[in-house]
Protein backbone atom coordinates (compact mmCIF):
# COMPACT_ATOMS: atom_id res chain seq x y z
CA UNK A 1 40.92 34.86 72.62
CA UNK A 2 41.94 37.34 69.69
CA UNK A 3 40.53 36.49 66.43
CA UNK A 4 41.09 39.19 63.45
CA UNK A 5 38.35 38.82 60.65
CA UNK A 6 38.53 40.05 57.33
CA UNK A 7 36.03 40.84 54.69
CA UNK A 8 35.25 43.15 51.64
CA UNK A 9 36.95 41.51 49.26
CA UNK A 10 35.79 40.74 45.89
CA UNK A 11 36.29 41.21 42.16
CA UNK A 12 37.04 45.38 41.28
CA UNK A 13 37.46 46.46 37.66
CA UNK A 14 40.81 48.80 36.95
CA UNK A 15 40.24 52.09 38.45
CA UNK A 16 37.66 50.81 41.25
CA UNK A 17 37.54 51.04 44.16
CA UNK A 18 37.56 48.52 48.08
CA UNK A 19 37.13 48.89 51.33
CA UNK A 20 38.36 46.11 53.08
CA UNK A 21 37.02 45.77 56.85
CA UNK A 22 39.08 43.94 59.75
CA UNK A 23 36.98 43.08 62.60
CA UNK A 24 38.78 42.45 66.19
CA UNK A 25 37.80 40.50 69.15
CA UNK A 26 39.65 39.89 72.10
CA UNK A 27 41.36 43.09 72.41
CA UNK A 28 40.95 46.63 71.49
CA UNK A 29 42.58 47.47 68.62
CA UNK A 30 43.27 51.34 69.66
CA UNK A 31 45.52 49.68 72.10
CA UNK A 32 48.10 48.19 69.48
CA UNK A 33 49.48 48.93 66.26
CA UNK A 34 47.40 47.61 63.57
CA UNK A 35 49.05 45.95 60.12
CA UNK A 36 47.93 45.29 56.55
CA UNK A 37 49.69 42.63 54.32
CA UNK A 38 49.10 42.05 50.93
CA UNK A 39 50.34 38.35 49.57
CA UNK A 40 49.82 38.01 45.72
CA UNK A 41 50.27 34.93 44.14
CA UNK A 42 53.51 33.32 44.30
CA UNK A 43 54.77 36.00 46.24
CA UNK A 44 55.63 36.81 50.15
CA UNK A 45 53.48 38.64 52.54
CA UNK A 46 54.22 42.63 51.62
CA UNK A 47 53.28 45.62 54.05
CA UNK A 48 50.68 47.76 52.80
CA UNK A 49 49.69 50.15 55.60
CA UNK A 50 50.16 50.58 59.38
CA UNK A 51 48.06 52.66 62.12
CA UNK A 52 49.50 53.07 65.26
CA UNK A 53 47.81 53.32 69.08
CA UNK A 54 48.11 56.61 68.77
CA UNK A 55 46.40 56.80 65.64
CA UNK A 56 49.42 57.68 63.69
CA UNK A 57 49.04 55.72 59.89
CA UNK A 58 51.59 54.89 57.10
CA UNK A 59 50.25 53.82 53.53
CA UNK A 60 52.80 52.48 51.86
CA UNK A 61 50.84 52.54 48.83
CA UNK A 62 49.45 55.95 48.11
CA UNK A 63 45.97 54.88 46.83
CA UNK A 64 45.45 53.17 49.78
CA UNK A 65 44.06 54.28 53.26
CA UNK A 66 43.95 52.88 56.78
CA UNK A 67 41.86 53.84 59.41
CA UNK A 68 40.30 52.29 62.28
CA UNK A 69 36.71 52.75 63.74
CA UNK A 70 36.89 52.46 68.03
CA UNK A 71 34.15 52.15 68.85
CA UNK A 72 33.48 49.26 66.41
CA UNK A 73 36.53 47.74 66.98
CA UNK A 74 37.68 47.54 63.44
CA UNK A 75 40.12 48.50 60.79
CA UNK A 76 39.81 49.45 57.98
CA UNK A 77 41.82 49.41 54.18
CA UNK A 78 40.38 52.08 51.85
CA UNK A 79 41.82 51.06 48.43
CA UNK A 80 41.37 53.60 45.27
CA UNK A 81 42.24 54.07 41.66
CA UNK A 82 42.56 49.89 41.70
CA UNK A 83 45.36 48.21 39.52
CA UNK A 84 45.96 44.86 37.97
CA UNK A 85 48.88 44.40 40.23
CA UNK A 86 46.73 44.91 43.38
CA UNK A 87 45.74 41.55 42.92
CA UNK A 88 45.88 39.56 46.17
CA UNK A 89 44.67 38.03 49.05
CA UNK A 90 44.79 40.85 51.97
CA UNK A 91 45.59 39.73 55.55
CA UNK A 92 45.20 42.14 59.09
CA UNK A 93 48.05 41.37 61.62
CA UNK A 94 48.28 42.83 65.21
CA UNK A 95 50.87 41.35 68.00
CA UNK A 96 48.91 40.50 71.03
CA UNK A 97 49.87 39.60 74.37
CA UNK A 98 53.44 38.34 72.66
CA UNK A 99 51.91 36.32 69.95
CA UNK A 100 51.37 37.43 66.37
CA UNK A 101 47.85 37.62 65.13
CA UNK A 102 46.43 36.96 61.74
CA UNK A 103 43.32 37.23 60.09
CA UNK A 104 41.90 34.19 57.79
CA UNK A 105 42.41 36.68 54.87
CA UNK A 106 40.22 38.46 52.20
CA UNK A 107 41.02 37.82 48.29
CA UNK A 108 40.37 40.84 46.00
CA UNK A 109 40.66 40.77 42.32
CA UNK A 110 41.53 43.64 39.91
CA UNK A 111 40.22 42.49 36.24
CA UNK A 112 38.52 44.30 33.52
């Protein structure tokens, strides 16, 4: 059974800084490409980052860092130099097996 779990969320002043943590069971996460999404409110799902199999990673926001940790299992978002409009609730995705995997999701906060 795959089950993503996020956590690390929280409330971050302007200029902060997260680490968001994405903990996988059910498969190894080396094996597939991993996915962050970013859904703030009243908006779509948006792609933050992506780390392949091979290890290969896109941030698509250039604070922001993903990495994964094997031997734990888990993925990680490293989120910098926080802004207002990095408000959201932060899901990890991975495609399993043919099925599309999501995480319950992690809400952080940007607020002075």
């Amino acid at each position: 059974q795959v089950q993503l779990v996020e956590s690390g969320g929280g409330l971050v002043q302007p200029g902060g800084s997260l680490r968001l943590s994405c903990a996988a069971s059910g498969f190894t996460v080396s094996n597939y490409r991993m996915i962050w999404f970013q859904q703030a409110p009243g908006k779509g799902r948006e792609l933050v980052a992506t780390i392949s199999s091979d290890g290969s990673d896109i941030n698509y926001v250039d604070r922001f860092a993903i990495s994964r940790d094997n031997a734990k299992n888990t993925m990680y978002l490293q989120m910098n130099s926080m802004k207002f409009e990095d408000t959201a609730v932060y899901y990890c995705h991975a495609y399993v097996w043919g099925n599309n995997s999501w995480g319950q999701g992690t809400q952080v906060t940007v607020s002075s």
